[in-house]
Structure formats: C-alpha cells, structure tokens
Protein backbone atom coordinates (compact mmCIF):
# COMPACT_ATOMS: atom_id res chain seq x y z
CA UNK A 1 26.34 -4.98 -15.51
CA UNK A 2 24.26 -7.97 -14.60
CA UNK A 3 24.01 -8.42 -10.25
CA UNK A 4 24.05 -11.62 -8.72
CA UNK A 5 20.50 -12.43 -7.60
CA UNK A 6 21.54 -15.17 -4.39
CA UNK A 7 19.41 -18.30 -4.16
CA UNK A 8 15.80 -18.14 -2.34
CA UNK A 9 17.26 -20.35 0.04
CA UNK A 10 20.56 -18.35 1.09
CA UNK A 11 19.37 -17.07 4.56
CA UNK A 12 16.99 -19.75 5.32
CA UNK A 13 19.33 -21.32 8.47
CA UNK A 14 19.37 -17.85 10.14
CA UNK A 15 17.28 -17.40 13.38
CA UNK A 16 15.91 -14.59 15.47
CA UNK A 17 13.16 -14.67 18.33
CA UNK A 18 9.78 -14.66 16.35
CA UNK A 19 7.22 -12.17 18.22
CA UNK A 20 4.34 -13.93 17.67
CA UNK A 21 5.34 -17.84 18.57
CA UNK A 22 7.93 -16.81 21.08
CA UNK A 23 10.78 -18.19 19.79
CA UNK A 24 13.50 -18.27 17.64
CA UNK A 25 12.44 -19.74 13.99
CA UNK A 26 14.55 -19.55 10.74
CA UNK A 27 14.07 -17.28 8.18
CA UNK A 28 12.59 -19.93 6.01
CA UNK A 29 9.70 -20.25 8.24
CA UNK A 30 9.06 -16.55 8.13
CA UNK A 31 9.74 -16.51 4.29
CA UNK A 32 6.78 -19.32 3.66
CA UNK A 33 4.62 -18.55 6.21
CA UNK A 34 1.52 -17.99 4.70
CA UNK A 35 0.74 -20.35 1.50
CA UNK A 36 4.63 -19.79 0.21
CA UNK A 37 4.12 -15.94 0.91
CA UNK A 38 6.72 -14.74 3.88
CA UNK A 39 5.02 -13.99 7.19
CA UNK A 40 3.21 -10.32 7.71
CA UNK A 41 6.22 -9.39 10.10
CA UNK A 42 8.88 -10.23 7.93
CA UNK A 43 9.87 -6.63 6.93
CA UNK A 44 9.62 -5.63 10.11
CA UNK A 45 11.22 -9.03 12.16
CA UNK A 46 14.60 -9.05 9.41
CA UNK A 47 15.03 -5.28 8.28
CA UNK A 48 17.63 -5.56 11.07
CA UNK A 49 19.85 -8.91 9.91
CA UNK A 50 19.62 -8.44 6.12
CA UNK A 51 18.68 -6.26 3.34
CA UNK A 52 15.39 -7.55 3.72
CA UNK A 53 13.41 -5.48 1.21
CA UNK A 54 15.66 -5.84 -1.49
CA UNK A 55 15.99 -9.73 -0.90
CA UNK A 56 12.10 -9.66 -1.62
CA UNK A 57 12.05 -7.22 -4.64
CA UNK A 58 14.26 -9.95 -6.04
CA UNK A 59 12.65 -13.34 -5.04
CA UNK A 60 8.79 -12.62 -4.95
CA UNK A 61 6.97 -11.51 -8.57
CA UNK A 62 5.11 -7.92 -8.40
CA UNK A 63 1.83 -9.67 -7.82
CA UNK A 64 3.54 -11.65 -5.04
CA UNK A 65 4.58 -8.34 -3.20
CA UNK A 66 1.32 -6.73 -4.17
CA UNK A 67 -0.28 -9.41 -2.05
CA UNK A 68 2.07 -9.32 0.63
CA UNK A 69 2.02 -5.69 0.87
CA UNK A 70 -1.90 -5.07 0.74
CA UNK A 71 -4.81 -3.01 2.62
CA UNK A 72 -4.66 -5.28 5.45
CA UNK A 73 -0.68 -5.22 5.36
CA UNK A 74 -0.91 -1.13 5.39
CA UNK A 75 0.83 -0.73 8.38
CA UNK A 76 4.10 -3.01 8.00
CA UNK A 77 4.44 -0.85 5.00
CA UNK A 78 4.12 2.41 6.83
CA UNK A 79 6.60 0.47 9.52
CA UNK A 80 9.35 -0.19 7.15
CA UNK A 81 8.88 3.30 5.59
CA UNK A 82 9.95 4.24 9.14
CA UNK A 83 12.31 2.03 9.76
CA UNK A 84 14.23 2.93 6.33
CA UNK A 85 13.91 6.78 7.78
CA UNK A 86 15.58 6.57 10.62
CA UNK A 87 18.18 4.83 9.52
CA UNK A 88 19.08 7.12 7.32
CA UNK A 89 18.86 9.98 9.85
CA UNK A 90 21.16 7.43 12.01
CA UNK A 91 23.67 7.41 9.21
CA UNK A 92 23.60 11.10 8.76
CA UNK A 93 24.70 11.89 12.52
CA UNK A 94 28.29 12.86 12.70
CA UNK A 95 30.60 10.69 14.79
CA UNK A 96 28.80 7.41 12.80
C-alpha cells in the first residue's frame, strides 16, 4: 500500500506566534528559514498543529534532516524526544 505523501506546500498558510520575531508567521516561513532548510524551532514551534516530524521525514532528504538535526541542533532533538514522551504518557491516562 502506497501513502499519499501531501505537497511541500500543504500547510504553508497556517500561522502561530513565532518565539523569536514575536509574531505570528506561516509555516512556510518557518519551513525555509534558513537557506530552504525549516527554522531550528520548527519541531518544537509545530509538534503541536501537525504531525510535524513525519511531515519532515517525508519532504526533506536524509542529508537534509541530518543537517537540520545536527551538534548544534542537539537540543531541539532532545526537546521533541520529550515532547513525543509525554504525549504518550498523556494518552495513556485513563479518562483521555
């Protein structure tokens, strides 16, 4: 069975405050930040509106992520590691 990969482009009109301008800024600002790479925060900004992780497993090439992901991006990785935790320990509560 074959998914369907949605275009690069699909959440690029959605918004949320941006923590380091101060405002809110689409997605595709966040998602080309840094020479077509998405912004150091982006895990950690979007992880809450989308399937963020998965949307860049599918849209950035290993090499891509590698950079993205790197020594000096150690700690967004450790954040999202986190972040994917507790959620699960969310969805394991009873009464959710």
């Amino acid at each position: 069975m074959t998914e369907k990969r949605i275009p690069i482009t699909f959440y690029d009109e959605k918004t949320r405050p941006c923590p380091q301008l101060g405002g809110d800024v689409p997605f595709k600002y966040c998602r080309t930040k840094d020479d077509d790479l998405p912004c150091d925060n982006v895990l950690a900004c979007w992880w809450d509106r989308f399937d963020i992780a998965d949307f860049i497993g599918r849209h950035l090439s290993e090499a891509d992520i590698a950079r993205l992901l790197g020594p000096q991006r150690r700690n967004l990785a450790s954040l999202v590691k986190l972040i994917r935790q507790a959620d699960q320990t969310v969805d394991a509560c009873p009464g959710r």
